[in-house]
PDB file of N, CA and C in Angstrom:
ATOM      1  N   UNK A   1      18.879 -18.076  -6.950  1.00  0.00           N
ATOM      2  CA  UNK A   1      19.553 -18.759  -8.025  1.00  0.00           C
ATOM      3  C   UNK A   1      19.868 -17.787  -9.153  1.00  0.00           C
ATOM      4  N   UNK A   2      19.032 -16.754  -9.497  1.00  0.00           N
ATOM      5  CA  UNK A   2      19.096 -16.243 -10.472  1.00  0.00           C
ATOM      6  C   UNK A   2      20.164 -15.409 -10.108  1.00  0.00           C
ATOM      7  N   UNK A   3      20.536 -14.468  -9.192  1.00  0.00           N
ATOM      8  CA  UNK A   3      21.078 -13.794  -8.121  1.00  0.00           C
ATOM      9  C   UNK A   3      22.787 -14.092  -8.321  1.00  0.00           C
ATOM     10  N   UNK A   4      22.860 -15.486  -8.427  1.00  0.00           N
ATOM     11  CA  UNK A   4      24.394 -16.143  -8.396  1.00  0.00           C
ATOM     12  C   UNK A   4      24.573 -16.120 -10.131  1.00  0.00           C
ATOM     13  N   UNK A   5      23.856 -15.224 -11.188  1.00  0.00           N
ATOM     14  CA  UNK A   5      23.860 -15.680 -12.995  1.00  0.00           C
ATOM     15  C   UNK A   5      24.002 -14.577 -12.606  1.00  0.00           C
ATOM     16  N   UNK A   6      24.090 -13.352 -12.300  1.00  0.00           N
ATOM     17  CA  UNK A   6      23.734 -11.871 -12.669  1.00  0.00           C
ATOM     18  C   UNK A   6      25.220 -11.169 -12.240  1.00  0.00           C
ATOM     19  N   UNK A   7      25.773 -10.514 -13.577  1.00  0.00           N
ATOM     20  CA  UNK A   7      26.639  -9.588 -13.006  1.00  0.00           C
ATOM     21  C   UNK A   7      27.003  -8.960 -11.852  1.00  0.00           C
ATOM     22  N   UNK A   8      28.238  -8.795 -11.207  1.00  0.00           N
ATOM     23  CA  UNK A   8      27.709  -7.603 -10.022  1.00  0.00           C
ATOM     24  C   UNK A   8      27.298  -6.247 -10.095  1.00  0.00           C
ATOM     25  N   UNK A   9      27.196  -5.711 -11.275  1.00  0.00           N
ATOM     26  CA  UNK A   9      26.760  -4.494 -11.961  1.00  0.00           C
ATOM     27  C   UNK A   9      25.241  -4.409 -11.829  1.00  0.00           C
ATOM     28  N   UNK A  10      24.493  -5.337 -11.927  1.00  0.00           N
ATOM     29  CA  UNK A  10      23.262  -5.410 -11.087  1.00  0.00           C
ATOM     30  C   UNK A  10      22.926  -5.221  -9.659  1.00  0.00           C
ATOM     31  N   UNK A  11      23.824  -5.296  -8.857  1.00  0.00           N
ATOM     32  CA  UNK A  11      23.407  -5.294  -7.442  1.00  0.00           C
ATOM     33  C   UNK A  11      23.102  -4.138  -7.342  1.00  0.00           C
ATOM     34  N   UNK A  12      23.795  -3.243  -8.150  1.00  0.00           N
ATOM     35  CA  UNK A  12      23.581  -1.508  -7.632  1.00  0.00           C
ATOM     36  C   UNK A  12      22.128  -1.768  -7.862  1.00  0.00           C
ATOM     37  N   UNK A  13      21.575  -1.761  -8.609  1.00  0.00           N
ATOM     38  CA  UNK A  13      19.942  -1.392  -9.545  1.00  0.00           C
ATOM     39  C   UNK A  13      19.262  -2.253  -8.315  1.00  0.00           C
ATOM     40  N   UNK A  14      19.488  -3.291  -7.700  1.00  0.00           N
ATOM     41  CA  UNK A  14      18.787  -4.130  -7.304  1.00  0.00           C
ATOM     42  C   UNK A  14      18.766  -3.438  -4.883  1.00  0.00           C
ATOM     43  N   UNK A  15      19.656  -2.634  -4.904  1.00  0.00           N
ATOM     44  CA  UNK A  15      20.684  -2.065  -4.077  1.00  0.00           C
ATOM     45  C   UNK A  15      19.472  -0.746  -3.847  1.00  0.00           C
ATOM     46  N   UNK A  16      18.572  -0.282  -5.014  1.00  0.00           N
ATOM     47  CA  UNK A  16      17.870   0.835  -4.822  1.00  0.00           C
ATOM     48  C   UNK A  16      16.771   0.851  -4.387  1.00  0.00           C
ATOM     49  N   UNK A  17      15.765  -0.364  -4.271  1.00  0.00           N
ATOM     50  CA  UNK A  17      14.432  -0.483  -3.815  1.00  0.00           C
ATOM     51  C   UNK A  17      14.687  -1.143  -2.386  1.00  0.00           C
ATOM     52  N   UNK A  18      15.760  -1.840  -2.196  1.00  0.00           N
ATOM     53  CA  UNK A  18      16.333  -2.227  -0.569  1.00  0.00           C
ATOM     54  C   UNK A  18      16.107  -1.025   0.055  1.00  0.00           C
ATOM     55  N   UNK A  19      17.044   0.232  -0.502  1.00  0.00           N
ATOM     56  CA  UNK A  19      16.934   1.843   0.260  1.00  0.00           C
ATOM     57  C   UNK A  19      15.946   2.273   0.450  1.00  0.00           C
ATOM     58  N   UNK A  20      15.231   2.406  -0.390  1.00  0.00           N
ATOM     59  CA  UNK A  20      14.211   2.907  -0.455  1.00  0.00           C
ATOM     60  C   UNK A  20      12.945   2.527   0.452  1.00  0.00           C
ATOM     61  N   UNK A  21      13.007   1.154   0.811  1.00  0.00           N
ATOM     62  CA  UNK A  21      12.233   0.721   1.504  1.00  0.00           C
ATOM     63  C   UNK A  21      12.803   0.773   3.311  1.00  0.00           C
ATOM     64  N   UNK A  22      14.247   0.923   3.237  1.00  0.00           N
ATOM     65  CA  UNK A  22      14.982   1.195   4.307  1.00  0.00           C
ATOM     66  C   UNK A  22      14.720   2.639   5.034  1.00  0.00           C
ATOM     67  N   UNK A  23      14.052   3.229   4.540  1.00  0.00           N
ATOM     68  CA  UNK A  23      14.144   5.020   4.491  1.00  0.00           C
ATOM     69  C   UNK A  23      12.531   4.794   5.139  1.00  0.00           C
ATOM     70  N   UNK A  24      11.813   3.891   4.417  1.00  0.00           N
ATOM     71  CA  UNK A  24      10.358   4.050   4.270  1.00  0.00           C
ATOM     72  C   UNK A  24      10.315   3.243   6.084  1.00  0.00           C
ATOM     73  N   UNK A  25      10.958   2.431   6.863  1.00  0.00           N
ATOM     74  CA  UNK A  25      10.796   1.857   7.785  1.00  0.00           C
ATOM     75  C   UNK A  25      11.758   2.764   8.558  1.00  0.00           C
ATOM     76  N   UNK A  26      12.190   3.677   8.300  1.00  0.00           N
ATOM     77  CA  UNK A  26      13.447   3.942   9.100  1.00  0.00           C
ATOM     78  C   UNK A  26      12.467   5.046  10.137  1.00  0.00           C
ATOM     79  N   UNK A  27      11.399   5.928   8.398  1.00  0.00           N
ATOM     80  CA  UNK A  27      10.904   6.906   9.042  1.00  0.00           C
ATOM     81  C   UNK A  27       9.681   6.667   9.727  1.00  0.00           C
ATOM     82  N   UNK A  28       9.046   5.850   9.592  1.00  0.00           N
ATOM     83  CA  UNK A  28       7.859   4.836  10.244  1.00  0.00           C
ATOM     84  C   UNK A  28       8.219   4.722  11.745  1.00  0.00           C
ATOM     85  N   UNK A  29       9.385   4.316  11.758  1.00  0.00           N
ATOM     86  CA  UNK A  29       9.552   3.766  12.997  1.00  0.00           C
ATOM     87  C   UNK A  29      10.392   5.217  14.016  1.00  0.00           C
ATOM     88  N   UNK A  30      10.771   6.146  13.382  1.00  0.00           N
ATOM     89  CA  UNK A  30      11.269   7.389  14.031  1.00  0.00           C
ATOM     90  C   UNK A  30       9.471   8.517  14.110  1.00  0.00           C
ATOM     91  N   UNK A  31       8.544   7.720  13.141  1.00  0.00           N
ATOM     92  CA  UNK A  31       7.182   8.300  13.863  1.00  0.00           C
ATOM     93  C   UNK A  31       6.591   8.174  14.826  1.00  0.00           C
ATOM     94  N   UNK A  32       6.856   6.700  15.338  1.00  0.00           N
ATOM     95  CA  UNK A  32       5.694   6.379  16.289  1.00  0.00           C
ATOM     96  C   UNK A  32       7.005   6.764  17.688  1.00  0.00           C
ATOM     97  N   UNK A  33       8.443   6.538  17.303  1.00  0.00           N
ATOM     98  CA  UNK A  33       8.820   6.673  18.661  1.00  0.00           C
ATOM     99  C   UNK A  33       9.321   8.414  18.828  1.00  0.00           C
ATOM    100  N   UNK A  34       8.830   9.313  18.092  1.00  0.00           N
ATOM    101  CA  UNK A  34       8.557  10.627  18.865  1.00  0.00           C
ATOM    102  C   UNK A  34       8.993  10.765  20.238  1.00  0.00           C
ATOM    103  N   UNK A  35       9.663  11.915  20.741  1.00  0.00           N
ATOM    104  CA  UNK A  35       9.202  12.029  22.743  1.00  0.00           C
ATOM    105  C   UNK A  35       7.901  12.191  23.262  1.00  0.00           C
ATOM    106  N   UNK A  36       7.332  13.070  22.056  1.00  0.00           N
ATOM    107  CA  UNK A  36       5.664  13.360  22.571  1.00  0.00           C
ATOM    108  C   UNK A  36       4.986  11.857  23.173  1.00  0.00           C
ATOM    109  N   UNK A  37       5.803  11.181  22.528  1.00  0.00           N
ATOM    110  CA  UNK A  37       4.534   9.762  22.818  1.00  0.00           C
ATOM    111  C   UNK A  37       5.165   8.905  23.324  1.00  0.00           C
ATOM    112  N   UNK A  38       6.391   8.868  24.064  1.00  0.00           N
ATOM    113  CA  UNK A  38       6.499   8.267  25.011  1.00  0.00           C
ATOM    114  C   UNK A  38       6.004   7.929  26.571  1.00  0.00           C
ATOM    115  N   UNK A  39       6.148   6.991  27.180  1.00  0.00           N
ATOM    116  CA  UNK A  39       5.436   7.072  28.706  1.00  0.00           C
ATOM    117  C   UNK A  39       6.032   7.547  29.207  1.00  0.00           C
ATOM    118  N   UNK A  40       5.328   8.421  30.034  1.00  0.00           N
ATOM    119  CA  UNK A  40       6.068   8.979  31.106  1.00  0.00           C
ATOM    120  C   UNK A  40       6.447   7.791  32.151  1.00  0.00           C
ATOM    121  N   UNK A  41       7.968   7.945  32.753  1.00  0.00           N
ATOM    122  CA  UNK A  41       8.284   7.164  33.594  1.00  0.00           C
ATOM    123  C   UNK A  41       7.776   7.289  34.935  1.00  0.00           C
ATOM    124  N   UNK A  42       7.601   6.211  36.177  1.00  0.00           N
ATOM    125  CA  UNK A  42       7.283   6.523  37.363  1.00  0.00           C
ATOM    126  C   UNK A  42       8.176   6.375  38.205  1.00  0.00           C
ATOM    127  N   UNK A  43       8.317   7.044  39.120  1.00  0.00           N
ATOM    128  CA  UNK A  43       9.204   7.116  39.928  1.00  0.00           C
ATOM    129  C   UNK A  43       9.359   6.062  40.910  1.00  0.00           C
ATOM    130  N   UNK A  44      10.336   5.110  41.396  1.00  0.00           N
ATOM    131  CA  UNK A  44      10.090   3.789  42.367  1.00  0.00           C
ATOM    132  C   UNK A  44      10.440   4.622  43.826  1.00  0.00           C
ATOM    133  N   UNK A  45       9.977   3.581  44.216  1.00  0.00           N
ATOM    134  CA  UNK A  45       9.518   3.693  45.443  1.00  0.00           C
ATOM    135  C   UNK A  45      10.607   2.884  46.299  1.00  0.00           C
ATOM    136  N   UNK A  46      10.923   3.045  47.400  1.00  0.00           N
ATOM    137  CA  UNK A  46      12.183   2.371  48.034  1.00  0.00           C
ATOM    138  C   UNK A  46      11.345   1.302  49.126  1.00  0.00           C
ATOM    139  N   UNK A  47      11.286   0.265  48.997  1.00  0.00           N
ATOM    140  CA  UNK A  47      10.737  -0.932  50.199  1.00  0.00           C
ATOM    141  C   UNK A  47      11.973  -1.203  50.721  1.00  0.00           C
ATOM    142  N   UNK A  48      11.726  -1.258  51.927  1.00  0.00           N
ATOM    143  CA  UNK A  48      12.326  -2.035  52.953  1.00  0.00           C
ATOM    144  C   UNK A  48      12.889  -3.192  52.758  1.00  0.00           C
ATOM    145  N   UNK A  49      14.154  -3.954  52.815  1.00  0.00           N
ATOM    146  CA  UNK A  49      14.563  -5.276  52.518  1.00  0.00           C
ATOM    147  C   UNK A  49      14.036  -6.054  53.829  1.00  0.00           C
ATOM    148  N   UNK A  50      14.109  -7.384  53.923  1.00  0.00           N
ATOM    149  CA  UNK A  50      13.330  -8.401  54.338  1.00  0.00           C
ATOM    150  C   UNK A  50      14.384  -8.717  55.741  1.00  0.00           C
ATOM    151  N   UNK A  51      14.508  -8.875  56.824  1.00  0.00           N
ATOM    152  CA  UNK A  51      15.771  -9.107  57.533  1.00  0.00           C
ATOM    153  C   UNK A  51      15.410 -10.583  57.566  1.00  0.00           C
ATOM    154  N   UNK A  52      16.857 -10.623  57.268  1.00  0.00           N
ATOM    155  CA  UNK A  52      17.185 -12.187  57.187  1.00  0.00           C
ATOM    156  C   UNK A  52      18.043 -12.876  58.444  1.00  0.00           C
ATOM    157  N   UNK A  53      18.256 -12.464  59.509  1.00  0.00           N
ATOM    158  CA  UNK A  53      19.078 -12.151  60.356  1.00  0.00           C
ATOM    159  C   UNK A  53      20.197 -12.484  60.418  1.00  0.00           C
ATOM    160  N   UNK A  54      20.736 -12.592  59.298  1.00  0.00           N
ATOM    161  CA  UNK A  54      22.447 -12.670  59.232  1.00  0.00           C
ATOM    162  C   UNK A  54      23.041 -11.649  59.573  1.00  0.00           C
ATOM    163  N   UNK A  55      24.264 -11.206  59.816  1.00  0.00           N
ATOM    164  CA  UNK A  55      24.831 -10.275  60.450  1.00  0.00           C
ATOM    165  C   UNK A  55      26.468  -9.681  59.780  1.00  0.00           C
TER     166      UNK A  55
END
C-alpha cells in the first residue's frame, strides 16, 4: 500500500537491497554447485529388452 503513495524515484533506493541480496544468493548458490562437488555420474548399463513377440 505504501508502495502505490511513493514516487517512482524511490524504487531506485528501494532497487538496492533487492541486489544486494541477489548477489548474496547468486554467490551462495554458485558455492555449493562448484564441479569439485558434484557427483560423479555412472555409467548405464544396456539390458536386454523383453521380447514381446511381435514381429
Amino acid at each position: 500500500m505504501v508502495l502505490a503513495l511513493m514516487p517512482d524515484a524511490f524504487y531506485r533506493f528501494l532497487a538496492l537491497p533487492n541486489g544486494i541480496a541477489m548477489l548474496g544468493l547468486e554467490y551462495s548458490l554458485w558455492r555449493t554447485a562448484r564441479p569439485g562437488t558434484a557427483p560423479v555420474p555412472t555409467t548405464a548399463t544396456a539390458v536386454p529388452a523383453a521380447s514381446t513377440g511381435a514381429q
